[in-house]
PDB file of N, CA and C in Angstrom:
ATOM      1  N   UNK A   1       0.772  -1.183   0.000  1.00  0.00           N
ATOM      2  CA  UNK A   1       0.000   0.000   0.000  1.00  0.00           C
ATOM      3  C   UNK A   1       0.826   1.265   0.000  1.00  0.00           C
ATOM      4  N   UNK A   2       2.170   0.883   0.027  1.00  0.00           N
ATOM      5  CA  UNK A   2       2.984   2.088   0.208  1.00  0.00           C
ATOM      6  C   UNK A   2       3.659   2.563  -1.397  1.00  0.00           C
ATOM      7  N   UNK A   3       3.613   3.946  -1.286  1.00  0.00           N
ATOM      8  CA  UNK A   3       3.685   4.038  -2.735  1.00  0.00           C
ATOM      9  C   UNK A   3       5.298   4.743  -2.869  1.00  0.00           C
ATOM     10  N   UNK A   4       6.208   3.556  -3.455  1.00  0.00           N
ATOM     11  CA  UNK A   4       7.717   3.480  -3.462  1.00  0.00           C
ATOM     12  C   UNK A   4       7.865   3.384  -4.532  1.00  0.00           C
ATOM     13  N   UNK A   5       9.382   3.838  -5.158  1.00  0.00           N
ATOM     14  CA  UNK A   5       9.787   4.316  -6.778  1.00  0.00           C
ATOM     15  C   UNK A   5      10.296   2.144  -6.624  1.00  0.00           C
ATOM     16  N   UNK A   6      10.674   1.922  -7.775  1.00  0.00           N
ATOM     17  CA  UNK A   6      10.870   0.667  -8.222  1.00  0.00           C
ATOM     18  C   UNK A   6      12.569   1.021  -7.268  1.00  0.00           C
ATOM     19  N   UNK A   7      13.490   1.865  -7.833  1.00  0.00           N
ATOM     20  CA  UNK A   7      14.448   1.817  -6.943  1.00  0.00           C
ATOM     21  C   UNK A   7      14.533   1.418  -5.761  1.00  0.00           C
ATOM     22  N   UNK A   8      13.452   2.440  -5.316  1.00  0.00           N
ATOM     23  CA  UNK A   8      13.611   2.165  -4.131  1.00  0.00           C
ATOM     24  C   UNK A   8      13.038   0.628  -3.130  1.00  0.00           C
ATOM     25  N   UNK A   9      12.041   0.160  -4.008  1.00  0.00           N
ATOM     26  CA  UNK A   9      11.676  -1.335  -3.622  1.00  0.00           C
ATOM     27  C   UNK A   9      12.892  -2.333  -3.410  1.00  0.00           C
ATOM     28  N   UNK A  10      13.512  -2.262  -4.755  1.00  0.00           N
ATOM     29  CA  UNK A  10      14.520  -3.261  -5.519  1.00  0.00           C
ATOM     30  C   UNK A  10      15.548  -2.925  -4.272  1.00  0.00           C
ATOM     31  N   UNK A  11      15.906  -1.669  -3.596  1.00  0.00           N
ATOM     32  CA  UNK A  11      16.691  -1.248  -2.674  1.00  0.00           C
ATOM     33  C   UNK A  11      16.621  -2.125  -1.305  1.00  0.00           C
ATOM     34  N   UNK A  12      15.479  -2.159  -1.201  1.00  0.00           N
ATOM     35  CA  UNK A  12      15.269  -2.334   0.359  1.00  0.00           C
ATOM     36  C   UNK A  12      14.931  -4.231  -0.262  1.00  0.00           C
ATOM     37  N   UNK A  13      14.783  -4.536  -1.078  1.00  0.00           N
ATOM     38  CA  UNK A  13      14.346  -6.467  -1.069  1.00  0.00           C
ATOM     39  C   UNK A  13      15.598  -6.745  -1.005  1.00  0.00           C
ATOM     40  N   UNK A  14      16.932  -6.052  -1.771  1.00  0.00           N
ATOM     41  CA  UNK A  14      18.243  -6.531  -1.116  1.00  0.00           C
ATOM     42  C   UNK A  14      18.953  -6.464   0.101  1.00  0.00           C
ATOM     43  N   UNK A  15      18.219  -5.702   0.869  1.00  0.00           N
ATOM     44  CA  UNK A  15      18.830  -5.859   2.587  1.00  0.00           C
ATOM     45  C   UNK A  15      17.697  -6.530   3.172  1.00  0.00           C
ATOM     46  N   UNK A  16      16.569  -7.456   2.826  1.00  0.00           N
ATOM     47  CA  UNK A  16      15.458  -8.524   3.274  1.00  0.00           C
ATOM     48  C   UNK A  16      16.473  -8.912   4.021  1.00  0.00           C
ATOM     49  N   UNK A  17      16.603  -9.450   5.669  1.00  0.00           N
ATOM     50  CA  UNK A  17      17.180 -10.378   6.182  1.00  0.00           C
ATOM     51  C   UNK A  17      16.981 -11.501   6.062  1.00  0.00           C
ATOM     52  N   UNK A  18      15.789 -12.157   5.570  1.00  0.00           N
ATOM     53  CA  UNK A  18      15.127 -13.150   5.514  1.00  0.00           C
ATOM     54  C   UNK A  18      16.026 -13.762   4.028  1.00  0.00           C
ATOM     55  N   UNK A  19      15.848 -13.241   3.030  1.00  0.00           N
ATOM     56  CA  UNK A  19      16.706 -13.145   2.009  1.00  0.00           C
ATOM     57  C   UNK A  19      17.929 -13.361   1.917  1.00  0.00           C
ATOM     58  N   UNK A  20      18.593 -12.678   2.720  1.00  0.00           N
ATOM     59  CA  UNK A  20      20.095 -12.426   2.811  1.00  0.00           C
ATOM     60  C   UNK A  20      20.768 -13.833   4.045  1.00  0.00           C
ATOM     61  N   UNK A  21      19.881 -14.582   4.813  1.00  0.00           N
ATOM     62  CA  UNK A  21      20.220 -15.243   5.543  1.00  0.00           C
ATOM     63  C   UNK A  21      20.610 -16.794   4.578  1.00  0.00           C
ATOM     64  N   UNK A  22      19.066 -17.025   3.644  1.00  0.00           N
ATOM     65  CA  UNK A  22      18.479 -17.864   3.000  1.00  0.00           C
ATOM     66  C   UNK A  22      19.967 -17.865   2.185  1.00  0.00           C
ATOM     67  N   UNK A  23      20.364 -16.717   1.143  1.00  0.00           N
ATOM     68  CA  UNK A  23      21.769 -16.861   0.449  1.00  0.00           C
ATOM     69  C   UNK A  23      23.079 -17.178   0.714  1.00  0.00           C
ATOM     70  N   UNK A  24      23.020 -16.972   2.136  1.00  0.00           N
ATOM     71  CA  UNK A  24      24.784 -17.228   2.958  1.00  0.00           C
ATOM     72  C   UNK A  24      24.435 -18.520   3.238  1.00  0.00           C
ATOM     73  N   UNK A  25      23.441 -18.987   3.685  1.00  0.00           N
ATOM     74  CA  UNK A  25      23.317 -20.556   4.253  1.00  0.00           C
ATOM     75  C   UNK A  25      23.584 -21.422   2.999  1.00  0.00           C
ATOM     76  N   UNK A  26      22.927 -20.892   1.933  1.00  0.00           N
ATOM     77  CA  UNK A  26      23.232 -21.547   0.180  1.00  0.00           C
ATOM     78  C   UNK A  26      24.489 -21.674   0.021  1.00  0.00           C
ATOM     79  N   UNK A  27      25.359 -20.363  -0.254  1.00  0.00           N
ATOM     80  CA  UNK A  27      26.779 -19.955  -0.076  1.00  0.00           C
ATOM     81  C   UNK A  27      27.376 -21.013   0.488  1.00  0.00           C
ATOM     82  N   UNK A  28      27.403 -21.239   1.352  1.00  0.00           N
ATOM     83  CA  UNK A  28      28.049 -21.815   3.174  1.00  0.00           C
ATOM     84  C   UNK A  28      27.567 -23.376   2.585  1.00  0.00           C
ATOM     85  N   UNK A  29      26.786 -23.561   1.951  1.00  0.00           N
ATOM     86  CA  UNK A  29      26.589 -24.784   1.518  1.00  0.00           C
ATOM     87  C   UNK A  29      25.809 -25.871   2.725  1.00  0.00           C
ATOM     88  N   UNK A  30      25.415 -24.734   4.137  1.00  0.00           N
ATOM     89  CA  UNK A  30      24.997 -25.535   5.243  1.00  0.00           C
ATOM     90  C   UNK A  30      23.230 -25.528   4.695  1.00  0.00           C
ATOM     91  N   UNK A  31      22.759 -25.341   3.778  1.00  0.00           N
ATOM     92  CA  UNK A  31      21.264 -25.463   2.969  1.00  0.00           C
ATOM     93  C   UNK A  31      21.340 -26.089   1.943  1.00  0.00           C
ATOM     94  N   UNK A  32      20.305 -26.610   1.424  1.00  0.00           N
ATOM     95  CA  UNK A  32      20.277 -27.098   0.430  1.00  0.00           C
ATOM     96  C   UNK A  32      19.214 -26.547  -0.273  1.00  0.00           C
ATOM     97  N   UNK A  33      18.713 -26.106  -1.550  1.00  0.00           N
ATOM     98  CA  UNK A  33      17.679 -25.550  -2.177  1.00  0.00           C
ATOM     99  C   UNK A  33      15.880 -26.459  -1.822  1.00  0.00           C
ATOM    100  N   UNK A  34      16.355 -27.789  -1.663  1.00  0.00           N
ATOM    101  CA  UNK A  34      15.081 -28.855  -1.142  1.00  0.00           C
ATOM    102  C   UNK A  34      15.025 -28.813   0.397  1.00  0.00           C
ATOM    103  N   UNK A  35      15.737 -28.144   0.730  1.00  0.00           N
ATOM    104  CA  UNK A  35      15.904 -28.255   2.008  1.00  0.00           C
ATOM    105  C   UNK A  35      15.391 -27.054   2.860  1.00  0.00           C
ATOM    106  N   UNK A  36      15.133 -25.914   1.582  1.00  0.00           N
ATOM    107  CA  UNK A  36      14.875 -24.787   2.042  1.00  0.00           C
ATOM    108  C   UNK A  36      13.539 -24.918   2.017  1.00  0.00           C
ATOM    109  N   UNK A  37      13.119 -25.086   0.491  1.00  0.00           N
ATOM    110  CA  UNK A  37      11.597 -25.482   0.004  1.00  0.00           C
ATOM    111  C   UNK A  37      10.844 -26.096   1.275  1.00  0.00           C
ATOM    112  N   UNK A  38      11.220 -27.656   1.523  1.00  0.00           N
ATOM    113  CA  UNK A  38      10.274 -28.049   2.900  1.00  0.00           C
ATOM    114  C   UNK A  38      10.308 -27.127   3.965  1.00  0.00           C
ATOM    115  N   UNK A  39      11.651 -26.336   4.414  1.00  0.00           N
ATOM    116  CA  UNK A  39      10.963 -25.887   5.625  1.00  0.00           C
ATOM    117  C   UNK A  39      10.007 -24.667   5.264  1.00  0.00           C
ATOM    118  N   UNK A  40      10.602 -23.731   4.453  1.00  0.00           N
ATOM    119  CA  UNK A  40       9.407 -22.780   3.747  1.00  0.00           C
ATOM    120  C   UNK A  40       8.050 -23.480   3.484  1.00  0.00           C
ATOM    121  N   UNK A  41       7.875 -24.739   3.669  1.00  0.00           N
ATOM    122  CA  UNK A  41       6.234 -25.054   3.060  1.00  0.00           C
ATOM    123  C   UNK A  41       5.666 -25.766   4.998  1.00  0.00           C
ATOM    124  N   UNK A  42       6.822 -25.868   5.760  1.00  0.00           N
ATOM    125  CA  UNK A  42       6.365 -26.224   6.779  1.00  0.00           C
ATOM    126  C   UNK A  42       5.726 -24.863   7.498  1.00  0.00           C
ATOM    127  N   UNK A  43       6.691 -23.561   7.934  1.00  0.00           N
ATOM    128  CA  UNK A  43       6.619 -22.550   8.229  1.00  0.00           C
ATOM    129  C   UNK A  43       5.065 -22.224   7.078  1.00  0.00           C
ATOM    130  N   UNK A  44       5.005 -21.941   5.890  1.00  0.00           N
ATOM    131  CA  UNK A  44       3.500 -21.848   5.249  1.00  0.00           C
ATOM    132  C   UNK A  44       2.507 -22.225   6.293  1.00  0.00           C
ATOM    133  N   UNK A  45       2.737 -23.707   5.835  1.00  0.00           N
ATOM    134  CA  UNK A  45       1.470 -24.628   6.842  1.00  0.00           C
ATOM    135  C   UNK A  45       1.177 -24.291   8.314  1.00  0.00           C
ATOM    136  N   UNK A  46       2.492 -23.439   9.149  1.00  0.00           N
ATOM    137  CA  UNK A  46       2.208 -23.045  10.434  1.00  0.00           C
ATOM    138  C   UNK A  46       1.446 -21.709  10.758  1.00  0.00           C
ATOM    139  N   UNK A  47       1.451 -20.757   9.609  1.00  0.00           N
ATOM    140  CA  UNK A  47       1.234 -19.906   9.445  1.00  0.00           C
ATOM    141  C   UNK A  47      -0.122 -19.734   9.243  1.00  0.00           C
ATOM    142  N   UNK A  48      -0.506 -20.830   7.809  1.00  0.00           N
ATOM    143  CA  UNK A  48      -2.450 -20.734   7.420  1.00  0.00           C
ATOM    144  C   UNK A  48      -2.610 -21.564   8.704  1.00  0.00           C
ATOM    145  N   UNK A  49      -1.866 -22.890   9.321  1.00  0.00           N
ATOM    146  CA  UNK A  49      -2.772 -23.243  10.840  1.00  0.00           C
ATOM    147  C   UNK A  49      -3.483 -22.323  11.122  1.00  0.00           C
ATOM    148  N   UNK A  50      -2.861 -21.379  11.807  1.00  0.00           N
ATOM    149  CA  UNK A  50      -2.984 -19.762  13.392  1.00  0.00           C
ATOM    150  C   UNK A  50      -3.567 -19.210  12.484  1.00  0.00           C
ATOM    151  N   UNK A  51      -3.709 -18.722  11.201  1.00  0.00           N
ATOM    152  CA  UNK A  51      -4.696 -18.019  10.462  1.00  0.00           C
ATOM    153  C   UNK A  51      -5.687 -18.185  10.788  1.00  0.00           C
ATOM    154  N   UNK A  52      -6.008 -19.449  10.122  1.00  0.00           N
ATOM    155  CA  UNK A  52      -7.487 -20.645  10.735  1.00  0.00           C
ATOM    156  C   UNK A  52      -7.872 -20.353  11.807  1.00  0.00           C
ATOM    157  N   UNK A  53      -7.445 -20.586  12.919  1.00  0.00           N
ATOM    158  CA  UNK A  53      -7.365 -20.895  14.418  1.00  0.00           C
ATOM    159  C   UNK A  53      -8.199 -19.648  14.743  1.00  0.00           C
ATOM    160  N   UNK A  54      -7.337 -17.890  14.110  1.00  0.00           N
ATOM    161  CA  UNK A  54      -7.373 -16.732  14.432  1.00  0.00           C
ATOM    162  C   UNK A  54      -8.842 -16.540  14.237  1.00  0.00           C
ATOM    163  N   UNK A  55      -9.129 -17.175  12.485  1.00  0.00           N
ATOM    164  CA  UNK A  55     -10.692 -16.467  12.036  1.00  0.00           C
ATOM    165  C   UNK A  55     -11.394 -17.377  12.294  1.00  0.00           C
ATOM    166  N   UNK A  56     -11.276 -18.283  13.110  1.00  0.00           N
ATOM    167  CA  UNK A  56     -12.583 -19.471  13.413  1.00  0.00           C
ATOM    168  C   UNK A  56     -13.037 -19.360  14.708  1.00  0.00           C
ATOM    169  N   UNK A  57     -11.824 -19.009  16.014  1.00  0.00           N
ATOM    170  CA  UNK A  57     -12.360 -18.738  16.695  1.00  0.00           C
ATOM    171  C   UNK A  57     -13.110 -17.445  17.483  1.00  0.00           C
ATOM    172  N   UNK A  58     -13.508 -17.336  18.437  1.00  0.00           N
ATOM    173  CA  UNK A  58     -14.082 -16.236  18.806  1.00  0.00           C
ATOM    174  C   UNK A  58     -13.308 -15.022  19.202  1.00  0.00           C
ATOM    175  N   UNK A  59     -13.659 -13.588  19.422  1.00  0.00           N
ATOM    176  CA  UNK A  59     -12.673 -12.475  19.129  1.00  0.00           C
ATOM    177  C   UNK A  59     -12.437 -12.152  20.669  1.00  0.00           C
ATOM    178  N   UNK A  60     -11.293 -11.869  21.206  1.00  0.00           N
ATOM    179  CA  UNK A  60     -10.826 -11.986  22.240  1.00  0.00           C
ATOM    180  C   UNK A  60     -12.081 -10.483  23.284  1.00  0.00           C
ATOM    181  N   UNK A  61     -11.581 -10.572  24.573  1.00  0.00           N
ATOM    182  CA  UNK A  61     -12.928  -9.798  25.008  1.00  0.00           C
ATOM    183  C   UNK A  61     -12.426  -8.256  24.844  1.00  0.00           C
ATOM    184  N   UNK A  62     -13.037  -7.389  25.359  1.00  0.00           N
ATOM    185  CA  UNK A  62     -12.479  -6.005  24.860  1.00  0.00           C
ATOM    186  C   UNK A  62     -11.460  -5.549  26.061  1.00  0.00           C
ATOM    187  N   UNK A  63     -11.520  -6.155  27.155  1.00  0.00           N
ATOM    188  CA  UNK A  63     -10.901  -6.028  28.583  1.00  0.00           C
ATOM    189  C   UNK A  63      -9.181  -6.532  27.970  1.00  0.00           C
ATOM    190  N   UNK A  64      -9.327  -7.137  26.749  1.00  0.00           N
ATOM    191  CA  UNK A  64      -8.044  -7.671  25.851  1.00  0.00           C
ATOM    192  C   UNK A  64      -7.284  -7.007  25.237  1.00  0.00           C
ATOM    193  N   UNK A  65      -8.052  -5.739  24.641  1.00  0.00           N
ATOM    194  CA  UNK A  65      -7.494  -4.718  24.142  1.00  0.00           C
ATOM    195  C   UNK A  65      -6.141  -4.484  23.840  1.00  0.00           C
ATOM    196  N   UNK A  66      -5.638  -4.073  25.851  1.00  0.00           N
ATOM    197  CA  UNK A  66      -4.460  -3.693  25.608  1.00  0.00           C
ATOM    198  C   UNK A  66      -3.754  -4.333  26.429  1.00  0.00           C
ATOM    199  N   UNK A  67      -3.705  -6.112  25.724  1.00  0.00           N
ATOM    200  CA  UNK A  67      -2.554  -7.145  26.364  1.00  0.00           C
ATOM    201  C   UNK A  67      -1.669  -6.570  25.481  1.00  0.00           C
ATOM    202  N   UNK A  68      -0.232  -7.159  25.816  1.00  0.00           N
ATOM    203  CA  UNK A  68       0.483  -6.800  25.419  1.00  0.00           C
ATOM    204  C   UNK A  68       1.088  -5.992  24.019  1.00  0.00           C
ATOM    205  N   UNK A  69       0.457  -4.646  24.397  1.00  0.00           N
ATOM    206  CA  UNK A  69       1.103  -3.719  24.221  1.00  0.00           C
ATOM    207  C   UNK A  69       1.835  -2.375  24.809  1.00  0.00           C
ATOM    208  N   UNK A  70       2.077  -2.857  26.019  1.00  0.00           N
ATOM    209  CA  UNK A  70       2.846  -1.906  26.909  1.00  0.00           C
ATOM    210  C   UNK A  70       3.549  -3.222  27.522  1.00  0.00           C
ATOM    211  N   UNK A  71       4.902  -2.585  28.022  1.00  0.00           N
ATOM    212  CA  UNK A  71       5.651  -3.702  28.681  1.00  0.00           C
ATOM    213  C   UNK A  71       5.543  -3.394  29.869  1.00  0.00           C
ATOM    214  N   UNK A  72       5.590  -4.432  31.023  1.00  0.00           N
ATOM    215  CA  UNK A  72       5.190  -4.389  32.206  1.00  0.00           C
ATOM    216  C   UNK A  72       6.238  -3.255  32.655  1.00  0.00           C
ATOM    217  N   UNK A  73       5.816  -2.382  33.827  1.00  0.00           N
ATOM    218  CA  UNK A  73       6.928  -1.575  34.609  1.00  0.00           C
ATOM    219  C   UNK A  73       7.859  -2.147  35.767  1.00  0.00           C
ATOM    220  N   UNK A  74       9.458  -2.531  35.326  1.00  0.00           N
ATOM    221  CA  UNK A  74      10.358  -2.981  35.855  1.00  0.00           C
ATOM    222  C   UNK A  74      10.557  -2.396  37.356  1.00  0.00           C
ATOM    223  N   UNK A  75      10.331  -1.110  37.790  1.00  0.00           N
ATOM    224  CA  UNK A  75      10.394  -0.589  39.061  1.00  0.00           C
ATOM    225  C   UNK A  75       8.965  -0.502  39.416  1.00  0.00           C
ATOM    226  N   UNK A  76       8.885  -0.541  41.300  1.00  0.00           N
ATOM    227  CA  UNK A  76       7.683  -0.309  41.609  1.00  0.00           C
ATOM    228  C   UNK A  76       7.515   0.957  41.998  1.00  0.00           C
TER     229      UNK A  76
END
């Protein structure tokens, strides 16, 4: 939804960490391209799970609001 020049897309998909991890492990030869595929289709499958899970079950109460989004206060 964000409206970015092609530069600047193409800019920022080459510092993806996700990306850049996936290529050194290739590199490094500690991955294998089938090896990447299954876990990318496992991680998928974990993902539409909690999707599912999210829109099937019921919507949390409104007293829920604001779980964690403030971090607890370390001093009393």
């Amino acid at each position: 939804g964000v409206n970015r020049s092609a530069e600047d897309l193409a800019c920022w998909k080459q510092r993806d960490p996700v990306r850049r991890l996936r290529d050194a492990l290739f590199e490094q030869r500690y991955m294998t391209e089938e090896a990447y595929a299954a876990l990318e289709a496992r991680v998928h499958l974990q993902v539409e799970t909690a999707w599912r899970v999210a829109l099937d079950g019921d919507p949390p109460p409104a007293r829920a609001l604001g779980d964690f989004v403030y971090a607890r206060r370390r001093c009393p």
